[in-house]
N, C-alpha and C. Protein backbone atom coordinates (compact mmCIF):
# COMPACT_ATOMS: atom_id res chain seq x y z
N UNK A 1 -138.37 -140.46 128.52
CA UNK A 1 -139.09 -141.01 129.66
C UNK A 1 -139.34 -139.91 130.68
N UNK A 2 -140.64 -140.17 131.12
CA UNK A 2 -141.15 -138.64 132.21
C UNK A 2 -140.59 -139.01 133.52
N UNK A 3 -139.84 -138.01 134.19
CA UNK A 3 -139.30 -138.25 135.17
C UNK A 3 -140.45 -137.00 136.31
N UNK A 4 -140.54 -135.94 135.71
CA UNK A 4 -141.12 -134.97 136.36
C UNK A 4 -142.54 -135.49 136.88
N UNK A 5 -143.23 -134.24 137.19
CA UNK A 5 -145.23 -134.10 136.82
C UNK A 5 -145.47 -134.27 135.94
N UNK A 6 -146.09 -135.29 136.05
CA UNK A 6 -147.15 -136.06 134.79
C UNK A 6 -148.46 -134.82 134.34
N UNK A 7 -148.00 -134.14 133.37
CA UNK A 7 -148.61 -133.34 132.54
C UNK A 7 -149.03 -132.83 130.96
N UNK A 8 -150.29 -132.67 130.54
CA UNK A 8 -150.22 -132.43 129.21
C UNK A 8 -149.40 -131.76 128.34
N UNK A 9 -148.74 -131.86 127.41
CA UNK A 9 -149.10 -132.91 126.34
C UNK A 9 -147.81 -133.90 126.60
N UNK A 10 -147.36 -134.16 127.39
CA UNK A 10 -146.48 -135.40 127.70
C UNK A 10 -146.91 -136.39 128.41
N UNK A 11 -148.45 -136.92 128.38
CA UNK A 11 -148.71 -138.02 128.76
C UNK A 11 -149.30 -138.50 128.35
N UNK A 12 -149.76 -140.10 128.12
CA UNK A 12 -150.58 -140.84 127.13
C UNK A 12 -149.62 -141.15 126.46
N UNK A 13 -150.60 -141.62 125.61
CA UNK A 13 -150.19 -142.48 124.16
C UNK A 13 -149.39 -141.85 123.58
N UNK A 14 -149.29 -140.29 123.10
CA UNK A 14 -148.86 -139.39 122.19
C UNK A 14 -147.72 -138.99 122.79
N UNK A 15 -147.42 -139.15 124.11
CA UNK A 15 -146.26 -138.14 125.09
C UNK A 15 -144.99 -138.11 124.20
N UNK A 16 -144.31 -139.59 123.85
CA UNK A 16 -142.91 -139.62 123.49
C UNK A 16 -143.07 -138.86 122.20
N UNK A 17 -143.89 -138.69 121.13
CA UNK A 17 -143.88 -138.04 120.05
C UNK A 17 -143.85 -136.61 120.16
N UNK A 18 -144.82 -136.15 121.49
CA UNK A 18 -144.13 -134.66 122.06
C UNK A 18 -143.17 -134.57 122.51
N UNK A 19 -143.07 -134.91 122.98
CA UNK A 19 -141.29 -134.59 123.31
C UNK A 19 -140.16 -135.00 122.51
N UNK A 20 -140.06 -135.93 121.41
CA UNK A 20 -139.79 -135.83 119.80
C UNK A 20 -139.50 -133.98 119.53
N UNK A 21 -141.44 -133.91 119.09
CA UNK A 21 -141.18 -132.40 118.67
C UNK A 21 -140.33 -131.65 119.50
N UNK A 22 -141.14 -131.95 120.51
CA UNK A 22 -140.30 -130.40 121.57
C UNK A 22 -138.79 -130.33 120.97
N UNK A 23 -138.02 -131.89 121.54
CA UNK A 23 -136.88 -131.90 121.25
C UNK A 23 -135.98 -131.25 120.32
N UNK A 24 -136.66 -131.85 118.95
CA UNK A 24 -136.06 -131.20 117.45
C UNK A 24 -136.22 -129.57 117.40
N UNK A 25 -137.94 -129.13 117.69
CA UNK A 25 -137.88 -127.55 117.67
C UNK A 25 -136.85 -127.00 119.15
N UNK A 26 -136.44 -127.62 120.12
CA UNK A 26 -135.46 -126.80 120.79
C UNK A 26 -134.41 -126.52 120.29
N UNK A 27 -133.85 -127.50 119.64
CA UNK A 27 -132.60 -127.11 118.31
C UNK A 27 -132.68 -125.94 117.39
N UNK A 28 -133.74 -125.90 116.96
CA UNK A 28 -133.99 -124.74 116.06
C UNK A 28 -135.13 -124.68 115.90
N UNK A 29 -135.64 -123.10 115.79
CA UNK A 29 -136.85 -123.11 115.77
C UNK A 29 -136.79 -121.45 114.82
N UNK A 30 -137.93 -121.63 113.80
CA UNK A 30 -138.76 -122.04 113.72
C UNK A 30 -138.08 -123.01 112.33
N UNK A 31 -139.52 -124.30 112.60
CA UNK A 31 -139.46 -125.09 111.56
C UNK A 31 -140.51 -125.50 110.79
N UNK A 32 -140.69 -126.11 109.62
CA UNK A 32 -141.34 -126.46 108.87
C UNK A 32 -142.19 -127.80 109.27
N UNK A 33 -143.66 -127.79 109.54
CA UNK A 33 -143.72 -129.72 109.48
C UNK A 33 -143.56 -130.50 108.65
N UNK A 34 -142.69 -130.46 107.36
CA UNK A 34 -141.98 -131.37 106.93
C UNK A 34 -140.32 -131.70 107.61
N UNK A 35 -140.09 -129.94 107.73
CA UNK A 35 -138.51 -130.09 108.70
C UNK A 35 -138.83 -130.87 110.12
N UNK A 36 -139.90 -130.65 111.08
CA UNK A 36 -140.20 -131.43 111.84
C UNK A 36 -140.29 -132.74 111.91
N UNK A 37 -141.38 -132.90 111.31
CA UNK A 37 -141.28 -134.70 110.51
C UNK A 37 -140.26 -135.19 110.02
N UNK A 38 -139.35 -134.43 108.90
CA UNK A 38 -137.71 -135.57 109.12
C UNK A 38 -137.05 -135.84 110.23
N UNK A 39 -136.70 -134.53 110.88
CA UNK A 39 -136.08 -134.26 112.32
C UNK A 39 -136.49 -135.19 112.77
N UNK A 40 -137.73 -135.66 113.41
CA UNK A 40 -138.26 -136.45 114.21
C UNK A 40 -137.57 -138.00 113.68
N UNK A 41 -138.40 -137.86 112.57
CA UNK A 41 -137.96 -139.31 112.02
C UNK A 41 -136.67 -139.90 112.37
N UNK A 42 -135.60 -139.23 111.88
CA UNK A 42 -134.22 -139.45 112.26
C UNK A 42 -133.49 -139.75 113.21
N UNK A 43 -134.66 -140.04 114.39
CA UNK A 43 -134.50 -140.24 116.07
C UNK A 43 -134.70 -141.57 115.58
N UNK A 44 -133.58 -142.47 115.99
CA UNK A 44 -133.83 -144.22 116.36
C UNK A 44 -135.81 -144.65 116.64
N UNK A 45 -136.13 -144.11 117.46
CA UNK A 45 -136.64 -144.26 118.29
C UNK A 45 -138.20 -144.25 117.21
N UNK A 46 -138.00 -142.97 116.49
CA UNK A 46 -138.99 -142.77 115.83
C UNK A 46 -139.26 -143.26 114.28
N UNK A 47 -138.16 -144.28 114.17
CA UNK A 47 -137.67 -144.61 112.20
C UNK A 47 -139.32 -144.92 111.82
N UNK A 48 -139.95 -145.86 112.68
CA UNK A 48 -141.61 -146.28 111.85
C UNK A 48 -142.22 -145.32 111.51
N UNK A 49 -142.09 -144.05 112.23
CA UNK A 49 -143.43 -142.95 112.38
C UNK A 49 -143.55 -142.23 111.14
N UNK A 50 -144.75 -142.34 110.57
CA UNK A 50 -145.08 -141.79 109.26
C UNK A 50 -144.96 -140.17 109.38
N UNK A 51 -144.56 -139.48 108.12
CA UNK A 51 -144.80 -137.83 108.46
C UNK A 51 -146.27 -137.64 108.35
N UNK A 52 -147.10 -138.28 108.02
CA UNK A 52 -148.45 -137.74 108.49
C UNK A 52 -149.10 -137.70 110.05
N UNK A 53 -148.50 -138.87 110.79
CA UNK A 53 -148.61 -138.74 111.87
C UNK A 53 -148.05 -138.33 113.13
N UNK A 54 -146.96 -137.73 112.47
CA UNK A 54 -146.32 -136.27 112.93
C UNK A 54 -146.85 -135.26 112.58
N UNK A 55 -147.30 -134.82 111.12
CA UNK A 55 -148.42 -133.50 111.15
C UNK A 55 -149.67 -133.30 112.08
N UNK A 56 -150.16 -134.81 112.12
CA UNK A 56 -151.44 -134.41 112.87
C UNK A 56 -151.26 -133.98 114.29
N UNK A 57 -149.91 -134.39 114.74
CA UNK A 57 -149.84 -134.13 116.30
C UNK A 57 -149.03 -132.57 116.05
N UNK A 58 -148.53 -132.47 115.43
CA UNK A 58 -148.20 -131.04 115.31
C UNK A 58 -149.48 -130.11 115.13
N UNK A 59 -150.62 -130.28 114.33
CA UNK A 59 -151.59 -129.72 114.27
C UNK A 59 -152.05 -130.15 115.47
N UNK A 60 -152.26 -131.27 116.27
CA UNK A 60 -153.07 -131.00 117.41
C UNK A 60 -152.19 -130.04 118.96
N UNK A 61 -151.21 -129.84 118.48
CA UNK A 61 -150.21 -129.21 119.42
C UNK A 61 -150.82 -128.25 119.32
N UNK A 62 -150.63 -127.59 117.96
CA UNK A 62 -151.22 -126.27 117.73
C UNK A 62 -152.63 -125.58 118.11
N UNK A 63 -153.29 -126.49 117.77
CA UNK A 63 -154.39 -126.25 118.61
C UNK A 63 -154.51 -126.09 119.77
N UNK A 64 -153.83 -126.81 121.09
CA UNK A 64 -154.08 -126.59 122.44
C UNK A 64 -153.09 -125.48 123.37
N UNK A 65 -152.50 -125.08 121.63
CA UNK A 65 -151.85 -123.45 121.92
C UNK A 65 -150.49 -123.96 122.83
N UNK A 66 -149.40 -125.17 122.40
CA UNK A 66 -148.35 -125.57 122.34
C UNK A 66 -147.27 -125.00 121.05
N UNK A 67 -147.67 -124.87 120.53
CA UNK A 67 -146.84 -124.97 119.16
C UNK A 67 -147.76 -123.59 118.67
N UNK A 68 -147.00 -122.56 117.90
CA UNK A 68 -147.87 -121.59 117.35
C UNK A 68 -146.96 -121.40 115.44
N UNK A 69 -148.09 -121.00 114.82
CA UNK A 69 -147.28 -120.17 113.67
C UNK A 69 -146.69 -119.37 113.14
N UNK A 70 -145.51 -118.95 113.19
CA UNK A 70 -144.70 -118.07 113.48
C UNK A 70 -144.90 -117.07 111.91
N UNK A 71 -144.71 -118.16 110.55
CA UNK A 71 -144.88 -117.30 109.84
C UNK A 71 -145.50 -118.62 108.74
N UNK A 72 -146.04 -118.32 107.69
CA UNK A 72 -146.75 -118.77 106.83
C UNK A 72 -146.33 -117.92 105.24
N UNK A 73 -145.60 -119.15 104.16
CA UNK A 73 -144.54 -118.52 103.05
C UNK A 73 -145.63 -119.45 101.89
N UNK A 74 -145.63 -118.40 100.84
CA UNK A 74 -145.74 -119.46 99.44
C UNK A 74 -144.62 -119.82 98.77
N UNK A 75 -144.72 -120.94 98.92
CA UNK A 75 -143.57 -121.83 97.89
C UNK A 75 -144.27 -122.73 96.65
N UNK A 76 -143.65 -123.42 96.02
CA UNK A 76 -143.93 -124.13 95.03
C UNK A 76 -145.10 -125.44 95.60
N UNK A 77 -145.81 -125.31 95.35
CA UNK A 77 -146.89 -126.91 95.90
C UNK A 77 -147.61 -125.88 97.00
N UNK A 78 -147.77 -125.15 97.55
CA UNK A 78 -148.74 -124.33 98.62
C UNK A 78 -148.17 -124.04 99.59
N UNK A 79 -148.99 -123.44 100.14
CA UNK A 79 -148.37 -122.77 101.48
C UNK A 79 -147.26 -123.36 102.31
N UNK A 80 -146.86 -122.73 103.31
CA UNK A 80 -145.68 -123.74 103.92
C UNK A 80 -145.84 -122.98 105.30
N UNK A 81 -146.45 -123.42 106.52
CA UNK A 81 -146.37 -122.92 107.77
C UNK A 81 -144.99 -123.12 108.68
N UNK A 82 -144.48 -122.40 109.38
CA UNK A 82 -143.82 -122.60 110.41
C UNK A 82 -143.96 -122.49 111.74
N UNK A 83 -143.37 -123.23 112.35
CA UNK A 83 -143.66 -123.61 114.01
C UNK A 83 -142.59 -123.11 114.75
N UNK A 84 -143.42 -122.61 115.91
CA UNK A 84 -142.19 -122.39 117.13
C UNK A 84 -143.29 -123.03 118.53
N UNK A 85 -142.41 -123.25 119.83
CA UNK A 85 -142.97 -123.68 120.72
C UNK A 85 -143.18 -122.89 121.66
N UNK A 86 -144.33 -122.11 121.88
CA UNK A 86 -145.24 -121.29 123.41
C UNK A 86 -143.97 -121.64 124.39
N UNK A 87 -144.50 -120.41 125.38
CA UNK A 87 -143.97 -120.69 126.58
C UNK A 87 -144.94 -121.66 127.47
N UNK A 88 -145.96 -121.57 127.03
CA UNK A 88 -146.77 -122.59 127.82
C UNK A 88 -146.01 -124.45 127.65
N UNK A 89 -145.63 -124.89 126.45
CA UNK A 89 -145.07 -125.90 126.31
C UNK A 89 -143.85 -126.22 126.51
N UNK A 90 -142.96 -124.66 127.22
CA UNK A 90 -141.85 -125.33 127.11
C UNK A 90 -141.84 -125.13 129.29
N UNK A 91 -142.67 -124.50 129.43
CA UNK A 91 -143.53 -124.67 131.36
C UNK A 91 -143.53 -126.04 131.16
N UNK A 92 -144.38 -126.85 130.31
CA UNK A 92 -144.99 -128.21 131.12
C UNK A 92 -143.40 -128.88 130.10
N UNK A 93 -142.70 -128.75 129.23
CA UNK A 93 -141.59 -129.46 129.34
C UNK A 93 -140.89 -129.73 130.57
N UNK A 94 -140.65 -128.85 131.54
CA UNK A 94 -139.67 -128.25 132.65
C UNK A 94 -140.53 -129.29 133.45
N UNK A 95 -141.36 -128.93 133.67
CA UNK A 95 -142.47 -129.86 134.34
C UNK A 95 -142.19 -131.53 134.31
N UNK A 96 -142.41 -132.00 133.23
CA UNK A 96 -142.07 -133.26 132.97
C UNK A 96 -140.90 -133.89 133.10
N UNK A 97 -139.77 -132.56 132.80
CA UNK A 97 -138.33 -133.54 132.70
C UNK A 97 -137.47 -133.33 134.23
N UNK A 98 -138.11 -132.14 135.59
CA UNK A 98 -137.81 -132.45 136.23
C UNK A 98 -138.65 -132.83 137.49
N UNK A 99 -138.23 -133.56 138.62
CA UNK A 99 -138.73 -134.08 139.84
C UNK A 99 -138.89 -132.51 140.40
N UNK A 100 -139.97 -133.21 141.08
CA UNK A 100 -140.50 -132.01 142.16
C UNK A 100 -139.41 -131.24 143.21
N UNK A 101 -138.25 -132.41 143.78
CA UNK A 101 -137.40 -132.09 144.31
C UNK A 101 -136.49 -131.46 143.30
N UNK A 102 -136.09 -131.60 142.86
CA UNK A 102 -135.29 -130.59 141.70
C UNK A 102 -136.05 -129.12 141.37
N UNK A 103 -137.06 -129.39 141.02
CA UNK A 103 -137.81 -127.93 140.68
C UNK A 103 -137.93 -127.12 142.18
N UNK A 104 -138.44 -127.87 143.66
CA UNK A 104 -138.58 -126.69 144.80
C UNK A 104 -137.32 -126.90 145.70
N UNK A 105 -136.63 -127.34 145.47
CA UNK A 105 -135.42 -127.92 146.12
C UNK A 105 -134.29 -126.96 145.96
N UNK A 106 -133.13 -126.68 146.88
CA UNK A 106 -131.40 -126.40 146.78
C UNK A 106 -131.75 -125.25 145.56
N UNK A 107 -132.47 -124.08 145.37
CA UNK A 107 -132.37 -122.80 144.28
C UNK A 107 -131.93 -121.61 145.09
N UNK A 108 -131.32 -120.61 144.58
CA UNK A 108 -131.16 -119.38 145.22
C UNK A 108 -131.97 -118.89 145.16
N UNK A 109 -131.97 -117.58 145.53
CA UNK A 109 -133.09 -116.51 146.10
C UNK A 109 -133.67 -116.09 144.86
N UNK A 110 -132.98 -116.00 143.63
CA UNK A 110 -133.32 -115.34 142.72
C UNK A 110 -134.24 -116.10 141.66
N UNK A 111 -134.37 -117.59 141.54
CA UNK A 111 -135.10 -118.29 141.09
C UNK A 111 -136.34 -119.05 142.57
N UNK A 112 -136.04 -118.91 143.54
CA UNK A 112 -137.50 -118.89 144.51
C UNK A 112 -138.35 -117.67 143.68
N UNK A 113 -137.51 -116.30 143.78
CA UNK A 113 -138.60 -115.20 143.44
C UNK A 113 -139.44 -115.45 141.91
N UNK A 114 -138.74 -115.79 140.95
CA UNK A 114 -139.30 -116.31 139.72
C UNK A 114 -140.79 -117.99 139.89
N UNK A 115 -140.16 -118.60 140.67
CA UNK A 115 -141.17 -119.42 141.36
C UNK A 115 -142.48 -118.97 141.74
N UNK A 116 -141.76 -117.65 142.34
CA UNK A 116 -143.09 -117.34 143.56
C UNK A 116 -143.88 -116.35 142.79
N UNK A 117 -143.76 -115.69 142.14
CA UNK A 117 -143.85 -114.70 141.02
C UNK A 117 -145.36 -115.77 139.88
N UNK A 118 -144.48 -116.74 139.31
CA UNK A 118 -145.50 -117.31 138.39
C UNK A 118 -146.25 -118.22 138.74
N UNK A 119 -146.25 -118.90 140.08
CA UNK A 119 -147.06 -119.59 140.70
C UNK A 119 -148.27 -118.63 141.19
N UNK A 120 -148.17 -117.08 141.47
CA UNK A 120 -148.82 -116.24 141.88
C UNK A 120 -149.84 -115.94 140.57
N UNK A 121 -149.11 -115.71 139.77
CA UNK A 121 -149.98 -115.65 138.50
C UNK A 121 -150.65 -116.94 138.25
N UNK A 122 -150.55 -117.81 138.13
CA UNK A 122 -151.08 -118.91 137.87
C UNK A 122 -152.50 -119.33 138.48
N UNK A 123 -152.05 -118.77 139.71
CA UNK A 123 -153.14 -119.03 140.66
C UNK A 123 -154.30 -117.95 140.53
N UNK A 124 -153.77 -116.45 139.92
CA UNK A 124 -155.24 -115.78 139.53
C UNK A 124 -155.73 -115.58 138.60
N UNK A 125 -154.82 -116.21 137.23
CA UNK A 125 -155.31 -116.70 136.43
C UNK A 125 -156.74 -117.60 136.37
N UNK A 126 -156.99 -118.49 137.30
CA UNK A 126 -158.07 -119.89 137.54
C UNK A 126 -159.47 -119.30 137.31
């Protein structure tokens, strides 16, 4: 459940299934989207969810440059990609799982400067 900023890819329809992935690849990474898709599965939460419709959101992760391919192996039956998660996805994780007061709130000096640092970039990035 989103407690933070309501941000992509943790909102909508699809959110709890990202954060599924996120979840399992923070455990270990890199993984397989079949290792993904059991992982996932194995969450209470997720027992209905088909592994195809965990690939496709893994492929659409990948695409919006959340999830990247770390390495790509031949095995028996075809290729076999592996996943790890951008720093961009694991920003809007942080994002989502905490309140605004938690993120600008009670930090020392040394995480303001990291704040102030990538908010600076961010902004000339646009």
């Amino acid at each position: 459940m989103r407690r933070g900023i309501a941000i992509k890819p943790f909102v909508g329809t699809g959110a709890p299934l990202s954060r599924g992935i996120y979840y399992v690849l923070n455990l270990k990474q890199p993984l397989t989207t079949r290792q993904i898709g059991k992982s996932v599965i194995s969450i209470p939460y997720f027992k209905e969810t088909t592994l195809s419709t965990i690939n496709k959101k893994v492929r659409k992760l990948e695409e919006h440059g959340y999830l990247k391919k770390t390495q790509i192996t031949q095995k028996v039956g075809g290729l076999t990609n592996y996943y790890e998660s951008t720093i961009r996805f694991n920003n809007r994780w942080i994002l989502d799982s905490n309140t605004e007061k938690e993120l600008f709130e009670n930090k020392n000096e040394e995480t303001e400067q990291i704040l102030n640092s990538v908010l600076k970039k961010a902004l000339q990035d646009k």
